[in-house]
N, C-alpha and C. Protein backbone atom coordinates (compact mmCIF):
# COMPACT_ATOMS: atom_id res chain seq x y z
N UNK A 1 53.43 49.88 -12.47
CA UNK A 1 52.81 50.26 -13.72
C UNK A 1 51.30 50.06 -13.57
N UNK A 2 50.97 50.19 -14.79
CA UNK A 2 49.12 50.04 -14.78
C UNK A 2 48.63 48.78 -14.34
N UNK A 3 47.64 48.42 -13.43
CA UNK A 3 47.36 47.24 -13.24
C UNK A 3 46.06 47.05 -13.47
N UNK A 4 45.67 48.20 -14.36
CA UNK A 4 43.83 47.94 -14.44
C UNK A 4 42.89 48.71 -13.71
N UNK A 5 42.21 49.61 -14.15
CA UNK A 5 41.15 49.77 -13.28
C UNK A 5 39.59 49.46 -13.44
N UNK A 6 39.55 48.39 -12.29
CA UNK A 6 38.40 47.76 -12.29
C UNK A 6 37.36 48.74 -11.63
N UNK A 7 36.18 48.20 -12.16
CA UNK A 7 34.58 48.86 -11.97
C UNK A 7 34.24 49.02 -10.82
N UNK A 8 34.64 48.02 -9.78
CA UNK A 8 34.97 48.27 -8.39
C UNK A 8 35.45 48.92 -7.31
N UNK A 9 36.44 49.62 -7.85
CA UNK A 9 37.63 49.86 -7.73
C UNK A 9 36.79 51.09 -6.45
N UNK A 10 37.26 51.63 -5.31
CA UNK A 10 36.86 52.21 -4.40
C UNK A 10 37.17 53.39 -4.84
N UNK A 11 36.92 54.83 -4.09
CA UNK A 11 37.80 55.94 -4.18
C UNK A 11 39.31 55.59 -3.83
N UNK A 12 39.28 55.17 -2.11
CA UNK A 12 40.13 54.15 -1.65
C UNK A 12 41.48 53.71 -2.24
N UNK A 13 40.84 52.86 -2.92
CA UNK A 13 41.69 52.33 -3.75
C UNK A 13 42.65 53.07 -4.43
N UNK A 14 41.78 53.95 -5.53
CA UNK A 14 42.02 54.56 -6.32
C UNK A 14 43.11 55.84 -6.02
N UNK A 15 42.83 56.69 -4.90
CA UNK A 15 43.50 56.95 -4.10
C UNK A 15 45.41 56.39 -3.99
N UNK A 16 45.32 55.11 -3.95
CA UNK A 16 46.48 54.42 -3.47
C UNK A 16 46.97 54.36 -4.57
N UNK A 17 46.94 54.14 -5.86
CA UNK A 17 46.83 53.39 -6.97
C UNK A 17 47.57 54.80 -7.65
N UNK A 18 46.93 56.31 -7.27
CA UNK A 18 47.60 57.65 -7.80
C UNK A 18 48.71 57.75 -6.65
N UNK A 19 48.94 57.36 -5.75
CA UNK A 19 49.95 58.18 -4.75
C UNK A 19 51.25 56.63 -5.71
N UNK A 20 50.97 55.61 -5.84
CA UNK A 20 51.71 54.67 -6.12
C UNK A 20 52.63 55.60 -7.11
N UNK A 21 52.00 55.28 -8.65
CA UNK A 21 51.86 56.22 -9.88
C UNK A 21 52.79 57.68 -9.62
N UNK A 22 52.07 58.32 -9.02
CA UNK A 22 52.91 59.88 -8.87
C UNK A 22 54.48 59.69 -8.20
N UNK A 23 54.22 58.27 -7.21
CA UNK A 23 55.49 58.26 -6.75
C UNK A 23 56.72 57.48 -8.03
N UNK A 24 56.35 56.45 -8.65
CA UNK A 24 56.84 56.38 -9.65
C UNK A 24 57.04 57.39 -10.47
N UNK A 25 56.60 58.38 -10.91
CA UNK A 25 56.89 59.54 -11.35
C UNK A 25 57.79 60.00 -11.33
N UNK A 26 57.87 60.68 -9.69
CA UNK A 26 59.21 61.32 -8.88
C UNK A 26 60.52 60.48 -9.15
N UNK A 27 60.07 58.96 -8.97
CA UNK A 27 61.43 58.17 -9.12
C UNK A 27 62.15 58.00 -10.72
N UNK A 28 61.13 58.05 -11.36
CA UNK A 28 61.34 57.95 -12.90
C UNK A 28 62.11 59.15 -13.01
N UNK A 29 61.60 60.62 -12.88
CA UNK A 29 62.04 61.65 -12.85
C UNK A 29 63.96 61.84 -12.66
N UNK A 30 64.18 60.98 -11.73
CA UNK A 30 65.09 61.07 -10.65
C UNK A 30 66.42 60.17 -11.42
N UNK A 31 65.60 58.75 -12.22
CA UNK A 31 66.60 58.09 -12.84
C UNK A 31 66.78 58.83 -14.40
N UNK A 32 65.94 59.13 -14.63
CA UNK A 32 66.58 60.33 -16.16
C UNK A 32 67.38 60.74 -15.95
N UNK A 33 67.06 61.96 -14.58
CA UNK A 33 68.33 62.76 -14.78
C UNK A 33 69.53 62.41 -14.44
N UNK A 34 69.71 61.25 -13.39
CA UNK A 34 70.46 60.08 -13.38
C UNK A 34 71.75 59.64 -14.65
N UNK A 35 70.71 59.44 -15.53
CA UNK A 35 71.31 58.82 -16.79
C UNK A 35 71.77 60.12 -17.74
N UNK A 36 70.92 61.29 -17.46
CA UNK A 36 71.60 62.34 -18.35
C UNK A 36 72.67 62.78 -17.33
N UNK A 37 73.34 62.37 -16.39
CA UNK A 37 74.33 63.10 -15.83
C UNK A 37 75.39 61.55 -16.30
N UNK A 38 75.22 60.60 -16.25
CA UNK A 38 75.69 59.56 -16.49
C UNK A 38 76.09 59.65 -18.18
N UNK A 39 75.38 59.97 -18.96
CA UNK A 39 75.72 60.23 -20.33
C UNK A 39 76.76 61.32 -20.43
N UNK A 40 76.91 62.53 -19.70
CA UNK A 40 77.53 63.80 -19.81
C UNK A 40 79.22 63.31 -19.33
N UNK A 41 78.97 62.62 -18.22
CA UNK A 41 80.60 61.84 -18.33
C UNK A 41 81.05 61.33 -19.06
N UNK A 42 80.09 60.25 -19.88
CA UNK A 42 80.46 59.24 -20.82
C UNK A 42 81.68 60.22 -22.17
N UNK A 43 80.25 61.04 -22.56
CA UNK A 43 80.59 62.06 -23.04
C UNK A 43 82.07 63.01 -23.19
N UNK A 44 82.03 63.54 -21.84
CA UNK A 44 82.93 64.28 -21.44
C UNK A 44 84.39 63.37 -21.55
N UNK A 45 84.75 62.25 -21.18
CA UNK A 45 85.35 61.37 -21.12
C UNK A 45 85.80 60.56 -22.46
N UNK A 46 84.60 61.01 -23.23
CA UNK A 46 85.59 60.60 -24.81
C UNK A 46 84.88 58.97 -24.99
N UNK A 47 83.79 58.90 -23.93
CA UNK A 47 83.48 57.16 -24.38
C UNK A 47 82.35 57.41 -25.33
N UNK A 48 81.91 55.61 -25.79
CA UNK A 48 81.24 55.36 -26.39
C UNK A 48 80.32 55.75 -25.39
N UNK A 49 78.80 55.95 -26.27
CA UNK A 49 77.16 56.41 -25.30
C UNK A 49 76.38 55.43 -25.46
N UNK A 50 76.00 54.23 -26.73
CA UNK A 50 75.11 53.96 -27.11
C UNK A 50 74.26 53.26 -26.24
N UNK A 51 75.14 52.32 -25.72
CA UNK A 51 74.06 51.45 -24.14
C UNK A 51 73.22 52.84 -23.05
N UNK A 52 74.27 53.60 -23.12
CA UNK A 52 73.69 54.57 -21.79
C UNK A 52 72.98 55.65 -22.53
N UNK A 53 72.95 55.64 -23.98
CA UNK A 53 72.01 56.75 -24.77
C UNK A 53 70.66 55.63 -24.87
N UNK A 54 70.85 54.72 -25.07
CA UNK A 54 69.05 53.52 -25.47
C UNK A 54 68.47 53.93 -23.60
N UNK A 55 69.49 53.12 -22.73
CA UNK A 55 68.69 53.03 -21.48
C UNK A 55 68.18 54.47 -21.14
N UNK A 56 68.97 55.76 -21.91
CA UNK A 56 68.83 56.95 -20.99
C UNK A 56 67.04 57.07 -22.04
N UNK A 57 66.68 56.45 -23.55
CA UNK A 57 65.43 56.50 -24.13
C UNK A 57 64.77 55.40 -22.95
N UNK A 58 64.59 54.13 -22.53
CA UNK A 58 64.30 53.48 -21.92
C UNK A 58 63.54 54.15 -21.11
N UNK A 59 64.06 54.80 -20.02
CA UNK A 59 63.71 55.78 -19.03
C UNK A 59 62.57 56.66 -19.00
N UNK A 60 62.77 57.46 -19.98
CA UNK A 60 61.99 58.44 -20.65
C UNK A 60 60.73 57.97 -21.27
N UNK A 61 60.72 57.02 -22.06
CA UNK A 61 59.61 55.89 -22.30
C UNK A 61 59.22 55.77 -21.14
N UNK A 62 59.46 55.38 -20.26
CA UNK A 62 58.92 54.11 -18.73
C UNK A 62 58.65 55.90 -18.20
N UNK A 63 59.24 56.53 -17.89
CA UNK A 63 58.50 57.91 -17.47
C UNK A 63 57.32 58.10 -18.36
N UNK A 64 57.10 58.28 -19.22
CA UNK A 64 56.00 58.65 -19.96
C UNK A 64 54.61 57.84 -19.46
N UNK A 65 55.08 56.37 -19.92
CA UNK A 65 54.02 55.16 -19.40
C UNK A 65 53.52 55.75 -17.87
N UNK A 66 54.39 56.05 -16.67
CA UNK A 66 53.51 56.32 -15.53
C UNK A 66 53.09 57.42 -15.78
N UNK A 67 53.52 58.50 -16.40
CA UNK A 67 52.49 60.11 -16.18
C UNK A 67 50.68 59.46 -17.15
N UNK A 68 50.69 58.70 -18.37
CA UNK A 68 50.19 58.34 -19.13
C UNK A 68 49.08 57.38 -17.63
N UNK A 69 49.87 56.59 -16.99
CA UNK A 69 49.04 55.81 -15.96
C UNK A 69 48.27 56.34 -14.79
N UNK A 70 49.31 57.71 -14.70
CA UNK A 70 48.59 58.72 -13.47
C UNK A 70 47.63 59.88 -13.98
N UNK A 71 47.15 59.94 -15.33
CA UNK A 71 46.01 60.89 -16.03
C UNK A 71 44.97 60.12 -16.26
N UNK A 72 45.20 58.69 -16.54
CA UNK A 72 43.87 57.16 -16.46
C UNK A 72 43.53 57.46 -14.85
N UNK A 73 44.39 57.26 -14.07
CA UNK A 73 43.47 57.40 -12.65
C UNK A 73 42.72 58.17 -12.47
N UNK A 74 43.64 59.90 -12.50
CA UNK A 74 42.69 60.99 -12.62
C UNK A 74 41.57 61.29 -13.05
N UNK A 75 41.54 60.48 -14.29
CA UNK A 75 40.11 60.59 -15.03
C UNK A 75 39.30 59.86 -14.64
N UNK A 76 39.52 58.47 -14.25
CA UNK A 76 38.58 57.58 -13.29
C UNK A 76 37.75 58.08 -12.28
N UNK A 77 39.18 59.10 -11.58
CA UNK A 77 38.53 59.50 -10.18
C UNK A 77 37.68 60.81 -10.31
N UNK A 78 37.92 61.31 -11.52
CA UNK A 78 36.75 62.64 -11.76
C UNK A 78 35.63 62.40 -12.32
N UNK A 79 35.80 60.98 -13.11
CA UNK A 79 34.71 60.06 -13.77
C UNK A 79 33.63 60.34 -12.85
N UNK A 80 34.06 58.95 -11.92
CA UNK A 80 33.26 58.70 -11.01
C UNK A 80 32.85 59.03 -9.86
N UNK A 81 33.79 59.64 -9.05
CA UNK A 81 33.70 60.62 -8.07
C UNK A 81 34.14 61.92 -8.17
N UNK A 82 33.78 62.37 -9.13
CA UNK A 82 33.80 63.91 -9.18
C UNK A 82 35.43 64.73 -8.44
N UNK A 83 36.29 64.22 -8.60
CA UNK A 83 37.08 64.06 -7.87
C UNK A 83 37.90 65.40 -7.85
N UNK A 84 38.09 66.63 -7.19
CA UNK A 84 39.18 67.66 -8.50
C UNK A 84 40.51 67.86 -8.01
N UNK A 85 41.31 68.14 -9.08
CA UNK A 85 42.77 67.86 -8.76
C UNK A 85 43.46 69.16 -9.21
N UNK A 86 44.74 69.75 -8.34
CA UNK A 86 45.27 71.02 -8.60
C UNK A 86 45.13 70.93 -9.76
């Protein structure tokens, strides 16, 4: 998650800090759909959802927080080093 970006902070760094971030992304990405295939059994199967409907919001929250953490970098890095991104 976010750990701050200090005034210091290198390109370098910063650099590491977005590949971290984006990769959390992919993985966040990965456990949603995880949990929406995990809900669709529940589902399908006639069970209760509510634990696996909160964690499947959980997810989606905690996805949000890193895309939210990987547009703070971006902007840092265009801040300060002019940085440009697809």
């Amino acid at each position: 998650m976010d750990m701050g970006i200090g005034i210091g902070m290198t390109l370098g760094v910063l650099e590491q800090r977005l590949k971290e971030a984006e990769r959390h992304i992919v993985d966040g990405k990965k456990h949603v759909e995880q949990q929406r295939l995990v809900m669709e059994r529940l589902v399908g199967g006639g069970h209760k959802t509510h634990e696996a409907r909160r964690l499947l919001h959980l997810l989606e929250d905690l996805l949000v927080l890193h895309m939210q953490n990987r547009d703070r970098i971006r902007a840092e890095m265009r801040r300060r080093f002019n940085t440009v991104f697809k």
